[in-house]
Each structure stands twice: as C-alpha cells, then as structure tokens.
C-alpha atoms as a PDB file:
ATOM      1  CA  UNK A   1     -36.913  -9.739   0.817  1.00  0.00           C
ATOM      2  CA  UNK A   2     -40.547  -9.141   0.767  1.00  0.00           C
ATOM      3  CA  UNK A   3     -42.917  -7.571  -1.702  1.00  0.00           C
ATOM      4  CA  UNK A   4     -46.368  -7.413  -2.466  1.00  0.00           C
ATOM      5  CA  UNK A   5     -47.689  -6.973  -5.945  1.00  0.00           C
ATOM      6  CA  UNK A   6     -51.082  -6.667  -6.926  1.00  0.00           C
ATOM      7  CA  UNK A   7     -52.514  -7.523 -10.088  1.00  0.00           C
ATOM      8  CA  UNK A   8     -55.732  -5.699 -11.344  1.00  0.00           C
ATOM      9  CA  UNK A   9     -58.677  -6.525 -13.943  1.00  0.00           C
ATOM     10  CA  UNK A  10     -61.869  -5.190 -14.794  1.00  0.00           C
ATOM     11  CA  UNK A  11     -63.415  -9.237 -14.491  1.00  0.00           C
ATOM     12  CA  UNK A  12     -64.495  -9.948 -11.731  1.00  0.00           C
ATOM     13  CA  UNK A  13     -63.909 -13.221 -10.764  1.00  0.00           C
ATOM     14  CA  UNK A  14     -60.018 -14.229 -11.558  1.00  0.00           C
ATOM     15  CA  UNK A  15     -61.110 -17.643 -13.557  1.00  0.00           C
ATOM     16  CA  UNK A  16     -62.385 -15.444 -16.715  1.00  0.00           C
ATOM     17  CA  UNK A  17     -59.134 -13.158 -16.694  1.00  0.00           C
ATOM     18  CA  UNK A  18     -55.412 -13.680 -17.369  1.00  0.00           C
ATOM     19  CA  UNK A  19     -55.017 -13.515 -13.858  1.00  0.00           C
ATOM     20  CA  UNK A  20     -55.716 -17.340 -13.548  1.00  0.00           C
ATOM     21  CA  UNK A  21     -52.615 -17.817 -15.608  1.00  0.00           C
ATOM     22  CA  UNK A  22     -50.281 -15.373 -13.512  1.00  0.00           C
ATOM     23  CA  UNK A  23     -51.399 -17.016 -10.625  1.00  0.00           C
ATOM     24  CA  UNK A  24     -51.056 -20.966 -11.852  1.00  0.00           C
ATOM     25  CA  UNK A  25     -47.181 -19.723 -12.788  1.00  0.00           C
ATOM     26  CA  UNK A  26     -46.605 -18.088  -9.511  1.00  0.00           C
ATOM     27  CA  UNK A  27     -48.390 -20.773  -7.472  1.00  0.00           C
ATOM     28  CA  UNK A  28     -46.183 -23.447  -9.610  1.00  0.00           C
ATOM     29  CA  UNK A  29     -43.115 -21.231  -7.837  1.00  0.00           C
ATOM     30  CA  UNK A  30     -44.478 -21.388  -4.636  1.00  0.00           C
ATOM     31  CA  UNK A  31     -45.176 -17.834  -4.294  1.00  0.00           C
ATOM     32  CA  UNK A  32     -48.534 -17.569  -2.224  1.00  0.00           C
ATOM     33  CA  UNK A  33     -51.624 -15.749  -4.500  1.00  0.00           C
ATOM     34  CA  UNK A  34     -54.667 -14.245  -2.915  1.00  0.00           C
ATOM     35  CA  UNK A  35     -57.052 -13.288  -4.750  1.00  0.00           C
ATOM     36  CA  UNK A  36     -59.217  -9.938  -3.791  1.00  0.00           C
ATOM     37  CA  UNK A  37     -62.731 -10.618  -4.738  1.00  0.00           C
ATOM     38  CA  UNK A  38     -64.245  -7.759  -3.517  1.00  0.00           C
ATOM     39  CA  UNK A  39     -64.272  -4.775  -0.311  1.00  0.00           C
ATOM     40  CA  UNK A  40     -62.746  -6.974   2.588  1.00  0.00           C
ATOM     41  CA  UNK A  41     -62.987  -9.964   0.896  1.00  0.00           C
ATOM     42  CA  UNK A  42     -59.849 -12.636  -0.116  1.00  0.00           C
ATOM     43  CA  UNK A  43     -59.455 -15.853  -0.865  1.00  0.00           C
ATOM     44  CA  UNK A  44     -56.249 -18.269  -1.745  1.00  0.00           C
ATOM     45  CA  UNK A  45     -55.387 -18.749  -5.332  1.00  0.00           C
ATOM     46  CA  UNK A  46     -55.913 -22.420  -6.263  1.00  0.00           C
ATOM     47  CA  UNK A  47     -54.051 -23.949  -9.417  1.00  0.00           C
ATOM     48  CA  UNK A  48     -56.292 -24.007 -12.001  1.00  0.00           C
ATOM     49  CA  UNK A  49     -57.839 -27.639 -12.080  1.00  0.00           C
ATOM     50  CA  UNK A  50     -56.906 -29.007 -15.221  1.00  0.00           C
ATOM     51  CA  UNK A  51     -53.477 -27.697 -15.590  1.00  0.00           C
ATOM     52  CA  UNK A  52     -50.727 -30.107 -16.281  1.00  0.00           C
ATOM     53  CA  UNK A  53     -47.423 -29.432 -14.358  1.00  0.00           C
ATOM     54  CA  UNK A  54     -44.096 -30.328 -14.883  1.00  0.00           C
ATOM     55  CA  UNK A  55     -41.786 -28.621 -12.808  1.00  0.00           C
ATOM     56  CA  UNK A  56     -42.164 -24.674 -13.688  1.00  0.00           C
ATOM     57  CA  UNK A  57     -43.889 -25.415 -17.204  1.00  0.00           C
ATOM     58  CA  UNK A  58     -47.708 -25.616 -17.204  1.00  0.00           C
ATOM     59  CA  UNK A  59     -49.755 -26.284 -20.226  1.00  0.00           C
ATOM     60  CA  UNK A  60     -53.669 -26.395 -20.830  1.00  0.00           C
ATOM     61  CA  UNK A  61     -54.579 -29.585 -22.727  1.00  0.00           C
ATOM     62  CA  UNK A  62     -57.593 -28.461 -25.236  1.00  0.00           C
ATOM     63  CA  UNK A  63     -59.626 -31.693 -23.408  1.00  0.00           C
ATOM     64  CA  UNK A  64     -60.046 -33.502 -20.018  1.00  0.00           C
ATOM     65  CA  UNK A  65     -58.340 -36.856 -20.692  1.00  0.00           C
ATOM     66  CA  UNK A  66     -60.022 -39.715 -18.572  1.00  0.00           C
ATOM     67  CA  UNK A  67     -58.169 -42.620 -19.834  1.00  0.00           C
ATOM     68  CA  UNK A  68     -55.388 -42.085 -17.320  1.00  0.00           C
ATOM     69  CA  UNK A  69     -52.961 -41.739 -20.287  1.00  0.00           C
END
C-alpha cells in the first residue's frame, strides 16, 4: 500500500522546522522524504548530519564529539 503525506510549515527551509526531525525518524525507517522547497522545486531528505542512530532511536548530542569516543 501506497500513500503520500505531506507535511507543511511556514519555514522555509526544513533544517529550521520540526520537519528535520519527522524526516530523520522516517528516513531512519526507510521511508523516502522529499522535501518541497519551493513552486517545482524538490529535493531528497538527508539525515540530519549529526544525528546518532541506533536502530529506530535517534538522539541529538548537545556537542560534536571529535575524539572518536
């Protein structure tokens, strides 16, 4: 079964909106996200860089951790 869902927001770009977070869960599901960024214009979602994943969980750390630890 297909279905298409969209998710609307008055930001404009989806990295300033709770948007990023829907898609990082759905993406984490492997449930394609496209974002619309404007009149005839898409792009693929892309897991928000500095999101940790463990399976289906995904946390934010509060810092970017160099060490490797």
């Amino acid at each position: 079964r297909t279905q298409v869902t969209a998710i609307m927001c008055a930001e404009a770009v989806p990295w300033r909106c709770h948007r990023s977070l829907v898609g990082d869960a759905l993406l984490v599901r492997d449930i394609e996200v496209v974002d619309i960024m404007g009149p005839g214009s898409t792009r693929p979602e892309k897991l928000t860089p500095f999101a940790v994943v463990e399976g289906t969980t995904i946390t934010y750390p509060p810092y970017a951790d160099d060490s490797g630890e």
